[in-house]
Each structure stands twice: as structure tokens, then as C-alpha cells.
C-alpha atoms as a PDB file:
ATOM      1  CA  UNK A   1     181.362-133.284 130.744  1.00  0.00           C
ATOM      2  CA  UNK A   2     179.800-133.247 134.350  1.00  0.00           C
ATOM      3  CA  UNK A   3     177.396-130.442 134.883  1.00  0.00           C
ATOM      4  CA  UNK A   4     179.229-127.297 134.229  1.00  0.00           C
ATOM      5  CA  UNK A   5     178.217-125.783 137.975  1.00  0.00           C
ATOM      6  CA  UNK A   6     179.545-128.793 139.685  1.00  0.00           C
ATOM      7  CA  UNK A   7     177.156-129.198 142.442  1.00  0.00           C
ATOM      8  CA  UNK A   8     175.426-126.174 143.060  1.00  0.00           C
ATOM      9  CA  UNK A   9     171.842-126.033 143.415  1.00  0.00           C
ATOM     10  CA  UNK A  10     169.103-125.071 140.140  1.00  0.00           C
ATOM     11  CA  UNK A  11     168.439-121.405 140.708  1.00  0.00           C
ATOM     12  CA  UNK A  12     166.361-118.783 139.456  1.00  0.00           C
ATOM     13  CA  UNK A  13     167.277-116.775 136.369  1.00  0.00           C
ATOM     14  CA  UNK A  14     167.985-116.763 132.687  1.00  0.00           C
ATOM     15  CA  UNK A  15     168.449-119.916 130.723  1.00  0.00           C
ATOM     16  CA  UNK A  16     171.866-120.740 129.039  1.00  0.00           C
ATOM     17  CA  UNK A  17     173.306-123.457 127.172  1.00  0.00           C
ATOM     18  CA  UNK A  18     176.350-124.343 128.482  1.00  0.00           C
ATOM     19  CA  UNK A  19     179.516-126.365 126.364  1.00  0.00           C
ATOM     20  CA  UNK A  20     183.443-127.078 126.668  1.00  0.00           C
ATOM     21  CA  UNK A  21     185.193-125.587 123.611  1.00  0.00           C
ATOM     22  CA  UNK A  22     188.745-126.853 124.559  1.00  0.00           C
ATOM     23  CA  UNK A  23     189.137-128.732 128.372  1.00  0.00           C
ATOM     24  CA  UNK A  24     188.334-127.083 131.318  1.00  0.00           C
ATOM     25  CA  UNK A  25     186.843-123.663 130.020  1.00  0.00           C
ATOM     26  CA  UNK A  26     183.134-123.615 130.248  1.00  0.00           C
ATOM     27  CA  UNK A  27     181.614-120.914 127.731  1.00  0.00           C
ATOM     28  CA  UNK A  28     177.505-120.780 127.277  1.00  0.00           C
ATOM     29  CA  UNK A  29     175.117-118.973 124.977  1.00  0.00           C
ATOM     30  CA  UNK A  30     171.496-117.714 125.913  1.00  0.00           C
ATOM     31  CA  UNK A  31     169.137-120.806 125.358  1.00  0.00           C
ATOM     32  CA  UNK A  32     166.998-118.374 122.943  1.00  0.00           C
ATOM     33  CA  UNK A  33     170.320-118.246 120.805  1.00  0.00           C
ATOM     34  CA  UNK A  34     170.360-121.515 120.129  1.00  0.00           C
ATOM     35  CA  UNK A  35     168.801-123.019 117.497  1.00  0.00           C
ATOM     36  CA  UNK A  36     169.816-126.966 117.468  1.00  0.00           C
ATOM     37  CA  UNK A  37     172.593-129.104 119.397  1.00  0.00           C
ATOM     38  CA  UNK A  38     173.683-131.613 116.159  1.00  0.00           C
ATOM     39  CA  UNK A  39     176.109-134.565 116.143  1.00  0.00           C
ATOM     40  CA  UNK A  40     177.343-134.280 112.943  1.00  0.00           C
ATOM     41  CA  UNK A  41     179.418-136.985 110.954  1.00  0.00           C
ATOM     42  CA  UNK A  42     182.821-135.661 110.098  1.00  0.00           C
ATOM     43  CA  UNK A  43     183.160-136.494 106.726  1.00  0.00           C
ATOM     44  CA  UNK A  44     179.845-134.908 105.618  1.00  0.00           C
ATOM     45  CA  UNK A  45     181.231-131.397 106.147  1.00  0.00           C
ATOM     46  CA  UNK A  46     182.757-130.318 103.152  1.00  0.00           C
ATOM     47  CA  UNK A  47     186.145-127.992 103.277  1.00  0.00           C
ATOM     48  CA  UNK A  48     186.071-124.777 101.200  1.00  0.00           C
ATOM     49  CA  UNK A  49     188.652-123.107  99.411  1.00  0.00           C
ATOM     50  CA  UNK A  50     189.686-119.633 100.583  1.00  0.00           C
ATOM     51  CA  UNK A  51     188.024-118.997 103.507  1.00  0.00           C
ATOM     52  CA  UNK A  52     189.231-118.372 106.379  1.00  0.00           C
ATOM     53  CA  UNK A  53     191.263-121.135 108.816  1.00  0.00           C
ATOM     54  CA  UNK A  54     188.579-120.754 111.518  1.00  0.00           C
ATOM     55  CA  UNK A  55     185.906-122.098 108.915  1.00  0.00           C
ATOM     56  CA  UNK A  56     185.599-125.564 108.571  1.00  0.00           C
ATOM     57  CA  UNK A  57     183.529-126.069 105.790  1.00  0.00           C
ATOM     58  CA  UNK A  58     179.646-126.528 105.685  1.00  0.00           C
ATOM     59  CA  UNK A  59     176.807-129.111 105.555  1.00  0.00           C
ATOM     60  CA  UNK A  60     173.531-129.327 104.245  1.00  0.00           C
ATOM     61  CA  UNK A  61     170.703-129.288 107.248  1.00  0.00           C
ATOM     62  CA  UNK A  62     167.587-130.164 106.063  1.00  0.00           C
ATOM     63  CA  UNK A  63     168.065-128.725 102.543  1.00  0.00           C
ATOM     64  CA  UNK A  64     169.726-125.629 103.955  1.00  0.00           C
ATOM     65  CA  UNK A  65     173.425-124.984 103.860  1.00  0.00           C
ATOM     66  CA  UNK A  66     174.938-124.391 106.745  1.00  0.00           C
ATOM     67  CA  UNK A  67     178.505-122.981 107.485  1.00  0.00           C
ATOM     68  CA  UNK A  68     180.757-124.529 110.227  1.00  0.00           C
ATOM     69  CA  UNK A  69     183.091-122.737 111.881  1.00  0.00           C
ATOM     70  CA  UNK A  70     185.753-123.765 114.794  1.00  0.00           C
ATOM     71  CA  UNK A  71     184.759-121.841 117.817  1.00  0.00           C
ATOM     72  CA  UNK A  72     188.335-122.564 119.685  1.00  0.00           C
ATOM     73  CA  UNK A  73     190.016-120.695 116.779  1.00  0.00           C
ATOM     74  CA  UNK A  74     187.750-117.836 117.023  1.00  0.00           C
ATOM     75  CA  UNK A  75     188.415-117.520 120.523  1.00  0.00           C
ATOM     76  CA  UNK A  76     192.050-117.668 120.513  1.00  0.00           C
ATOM     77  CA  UNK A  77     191.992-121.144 122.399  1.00  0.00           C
ATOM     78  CA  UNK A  78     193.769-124.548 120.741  1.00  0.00           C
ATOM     79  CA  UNK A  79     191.267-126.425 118.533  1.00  0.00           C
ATOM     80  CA  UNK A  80     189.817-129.583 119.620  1.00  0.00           C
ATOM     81  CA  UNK A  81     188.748-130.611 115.795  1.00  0.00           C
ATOM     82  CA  UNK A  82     189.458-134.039 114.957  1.00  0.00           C
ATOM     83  CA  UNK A  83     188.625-135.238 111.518  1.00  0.00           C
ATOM     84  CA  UNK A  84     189.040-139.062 112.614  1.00  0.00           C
ATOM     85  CA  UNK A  85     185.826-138.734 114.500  1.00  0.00           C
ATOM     86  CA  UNK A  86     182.887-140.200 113.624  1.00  0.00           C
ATOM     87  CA  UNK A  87     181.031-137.593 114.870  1.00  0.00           C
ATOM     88  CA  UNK A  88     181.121-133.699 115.501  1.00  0.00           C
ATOM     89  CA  UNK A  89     178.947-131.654 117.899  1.00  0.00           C
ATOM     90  CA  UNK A  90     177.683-129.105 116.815  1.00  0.00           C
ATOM     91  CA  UNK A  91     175.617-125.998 118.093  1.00  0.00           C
ATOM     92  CA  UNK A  92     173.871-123.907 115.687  1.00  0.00           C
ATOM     93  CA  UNK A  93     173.115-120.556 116.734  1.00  0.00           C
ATOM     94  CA  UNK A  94     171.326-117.802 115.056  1.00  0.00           C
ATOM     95  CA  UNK A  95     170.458-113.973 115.421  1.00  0.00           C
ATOM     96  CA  UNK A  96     168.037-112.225 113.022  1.00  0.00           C
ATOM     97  CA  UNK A  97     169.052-114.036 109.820  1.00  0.00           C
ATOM     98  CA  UNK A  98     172.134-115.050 110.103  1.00  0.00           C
ATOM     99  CA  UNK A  99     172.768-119.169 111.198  1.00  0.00           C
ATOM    100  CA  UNK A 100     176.167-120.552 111.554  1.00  0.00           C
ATOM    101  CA  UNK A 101     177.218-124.106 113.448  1.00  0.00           C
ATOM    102  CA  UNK A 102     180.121-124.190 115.947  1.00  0.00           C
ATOM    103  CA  UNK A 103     182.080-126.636 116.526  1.00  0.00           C
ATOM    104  CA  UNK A 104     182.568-127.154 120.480  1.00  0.00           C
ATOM    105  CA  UNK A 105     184.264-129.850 122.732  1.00  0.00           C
ATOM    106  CA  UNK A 106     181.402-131.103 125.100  1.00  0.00           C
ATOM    107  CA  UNK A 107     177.764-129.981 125.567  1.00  0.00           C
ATOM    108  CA  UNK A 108     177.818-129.589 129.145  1.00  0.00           C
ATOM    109  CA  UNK A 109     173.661-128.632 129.657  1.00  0.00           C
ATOM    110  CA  UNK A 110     171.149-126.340 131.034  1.00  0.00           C
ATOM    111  CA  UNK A 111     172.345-123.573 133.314  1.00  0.00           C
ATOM    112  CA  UNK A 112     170.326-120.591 135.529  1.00  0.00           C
ATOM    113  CA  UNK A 113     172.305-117.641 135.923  1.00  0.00           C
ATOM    114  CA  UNK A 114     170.807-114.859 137.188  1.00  0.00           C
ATOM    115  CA  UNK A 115     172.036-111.298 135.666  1.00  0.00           C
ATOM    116  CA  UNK A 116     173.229-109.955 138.957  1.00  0.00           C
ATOM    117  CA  UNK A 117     176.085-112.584 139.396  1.00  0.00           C
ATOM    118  CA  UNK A 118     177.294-111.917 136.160  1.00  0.00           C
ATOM    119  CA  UNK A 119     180.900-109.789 135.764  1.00  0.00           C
ATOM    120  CA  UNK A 120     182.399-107.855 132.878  1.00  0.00           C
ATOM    121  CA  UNK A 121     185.149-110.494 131.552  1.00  0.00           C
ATOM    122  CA  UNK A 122     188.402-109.868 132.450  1.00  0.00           C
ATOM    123  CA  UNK A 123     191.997-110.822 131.014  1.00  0.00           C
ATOM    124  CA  UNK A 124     192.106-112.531 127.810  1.00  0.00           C
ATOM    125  CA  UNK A 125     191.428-109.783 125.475  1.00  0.00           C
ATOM    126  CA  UNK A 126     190.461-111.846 122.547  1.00  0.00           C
ATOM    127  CA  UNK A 127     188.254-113.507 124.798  1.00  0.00           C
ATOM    128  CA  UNK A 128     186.481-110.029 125.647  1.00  0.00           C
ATOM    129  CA  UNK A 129     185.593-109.018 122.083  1.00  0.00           C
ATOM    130  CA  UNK A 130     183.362-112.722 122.506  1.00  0.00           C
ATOM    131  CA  UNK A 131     182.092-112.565 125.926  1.00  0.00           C
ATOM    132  CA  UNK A 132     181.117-109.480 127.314  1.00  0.00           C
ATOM    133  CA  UNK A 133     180.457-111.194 131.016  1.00  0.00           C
ATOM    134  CA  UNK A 134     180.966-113.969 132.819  1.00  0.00           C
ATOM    135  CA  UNK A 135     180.174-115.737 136.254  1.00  0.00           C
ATOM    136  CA  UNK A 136     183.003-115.904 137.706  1.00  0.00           C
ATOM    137  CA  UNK A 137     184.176-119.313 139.311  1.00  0.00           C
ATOM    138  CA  UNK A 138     182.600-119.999 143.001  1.00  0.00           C
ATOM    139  CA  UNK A 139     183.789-122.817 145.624  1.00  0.00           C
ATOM    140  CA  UNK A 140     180.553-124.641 143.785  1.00  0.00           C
ATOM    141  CA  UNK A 141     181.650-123.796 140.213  1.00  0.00           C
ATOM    142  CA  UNK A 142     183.755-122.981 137.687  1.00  0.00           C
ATOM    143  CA  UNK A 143     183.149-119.740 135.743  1.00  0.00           C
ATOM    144  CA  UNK A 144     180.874-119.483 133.033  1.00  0.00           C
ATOM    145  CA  UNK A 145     181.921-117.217 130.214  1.00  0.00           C
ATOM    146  CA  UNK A 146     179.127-115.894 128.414  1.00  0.00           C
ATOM    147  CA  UNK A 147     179.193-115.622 124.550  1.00  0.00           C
ATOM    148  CA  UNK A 148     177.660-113.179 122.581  1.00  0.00           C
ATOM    149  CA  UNK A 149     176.020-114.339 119.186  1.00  0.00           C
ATOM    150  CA  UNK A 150     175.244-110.895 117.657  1.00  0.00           C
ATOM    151  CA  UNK A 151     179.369-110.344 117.901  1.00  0.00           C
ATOM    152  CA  UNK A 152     180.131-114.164 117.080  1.00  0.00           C
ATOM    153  CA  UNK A 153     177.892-114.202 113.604  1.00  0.00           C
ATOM    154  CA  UNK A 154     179.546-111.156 112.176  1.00  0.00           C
ATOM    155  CA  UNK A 155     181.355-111.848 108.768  1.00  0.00           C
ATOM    156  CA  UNK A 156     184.300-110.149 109.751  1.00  0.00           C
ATOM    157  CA  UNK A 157     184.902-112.744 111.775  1.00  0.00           C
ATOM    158  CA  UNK A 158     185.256-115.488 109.863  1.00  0.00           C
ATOM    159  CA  UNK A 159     186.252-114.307 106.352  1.00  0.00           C
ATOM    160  CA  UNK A 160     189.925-113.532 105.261  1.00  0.00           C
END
């Protein structure tokens, strides 16, 4: 993935972590949300039984278990998960306690946004329970839907 902004110039503002979950649609998390970017092998994430289609099973990260869940099917977009892969990229986020990987399409980098081009998200309203803002897309750049993790993380989301 080429830089998500195309060629705009670095700018003052927040920092976000910007990734493809399914082509062309740019989504990003605050860079304090993240906790780790991991290419993970394919086969060492293990299904589980009744949970729910959006989870894809979970790994162990440094003795901790980690659950992975398919952030396309969360969003209401086609998954990109490919278990012929060797690996899967992964980024794990976290907010208070709870840590959870997501499966994405394409890291895509650091962005800048500043809060004052940012937009309440419009259209897609499975999208908006996600993102609560976006910037939109410029003649410099497409838009950058921003994801919240406190919303993402909840357990509603991803049980049965």
C-alpha cells in the first residue's frame, strides 16, 4: 500500500496508524491505541468453536493469549482472510485491559491529522457505530476513516 495520503505533505497534529482492511478503504487508529503491528503465520492461529464468525481464533504472544478477530467482518466490508498465506498482519490494539488482534489488509503507515479536518462519518451506518469521524478524501488524499477502539473491544461485538 502507497502512503495512505498520497502525496500530501507531513503536517502537524495527532498521530495515527493507518491500514487497508479490504482494497481501497483506508481506516486508522490513534498511534497510542496500538500496541504491536505482527505478521503472524496462518496456521498458528487456532479456530474456536462457537464463537462468533467475525473471530478467527487466537494465538499465543509471548505467553499471553491473544484473540483474533476479522476487522472486515466487523465492519460490514468483504473479508480479505486467506488461510493459504503464509503470513497474517496483524494489529493489536488495546484500551484499559482489554487486547484483541485484527486482522487488516495492508499497513499503510504513519499519518498527522489534525482534529479540525476531521468530519462526523457519514453513510454506511455500520461503519458509524466504528468510526465516529473521518477525513474526508482531498484532491491529495483519500479519506481516512477513523476507528474507535473503546467501541471496537467491546464483547458484544464479537460474541454470538
Amino acid at each position: 500500500m502507497a502512503d495512505p495520503t498520497s502525496n500530501e505533505p507531513q503536517s502537524q497534529g495527532d498521530p495515527y496508524l493507518a491500514f487497508q482492511v479490504s482494497k481501497g478503504e483506508i481506516f486508522a487508529f490513534a498511534a497510542t491505541s496500538v500496541r504491536e503491528v505482527i505478521l503472524q503465520p496462518a496456521d498458528t492461529i487456532t479456530p474456536m468453536p462457537n464463537v462468533a464468525k467475525s473471530v478467527l481464533g487466537m494465538f499465543n504472544l509471548r505467553g499471553r493469549v491473544i484473540w483474533v478477530g476479522d476487522l472486515a467482518q466487523l465492519l460490514g466490508i468483504p473479508s480479505q482472510f486467506r488461510s493459504d498465506r503464509p503470513e497474517v498482519p496483524l494489529l493489536a490494539i488495546e484500551h484499559g485491559n482489554a487486547l484483541m488482534a485484527l486482522m487488516i489488509d495492508q499497513l499503510g503507515g504513519m499519518v498527522w491529522l489534525n482534529r479540525q479536518d476531521l468530519r462526523p462519518i457519514a453513510g454506511h451506518a455500520q461503519l458509524q457505530t466504528f468510526c465516529r469521524e473521518e477525513r474526508p478524501a482531498s484532491e491529495t488524499g483519500r479519506a481516512i476513516r477513523i476507528l474507535d477502539p473503546t467501541v471496537i473491544l467491546e464483547p458484544k461485538h464479537w460474541s454470538l
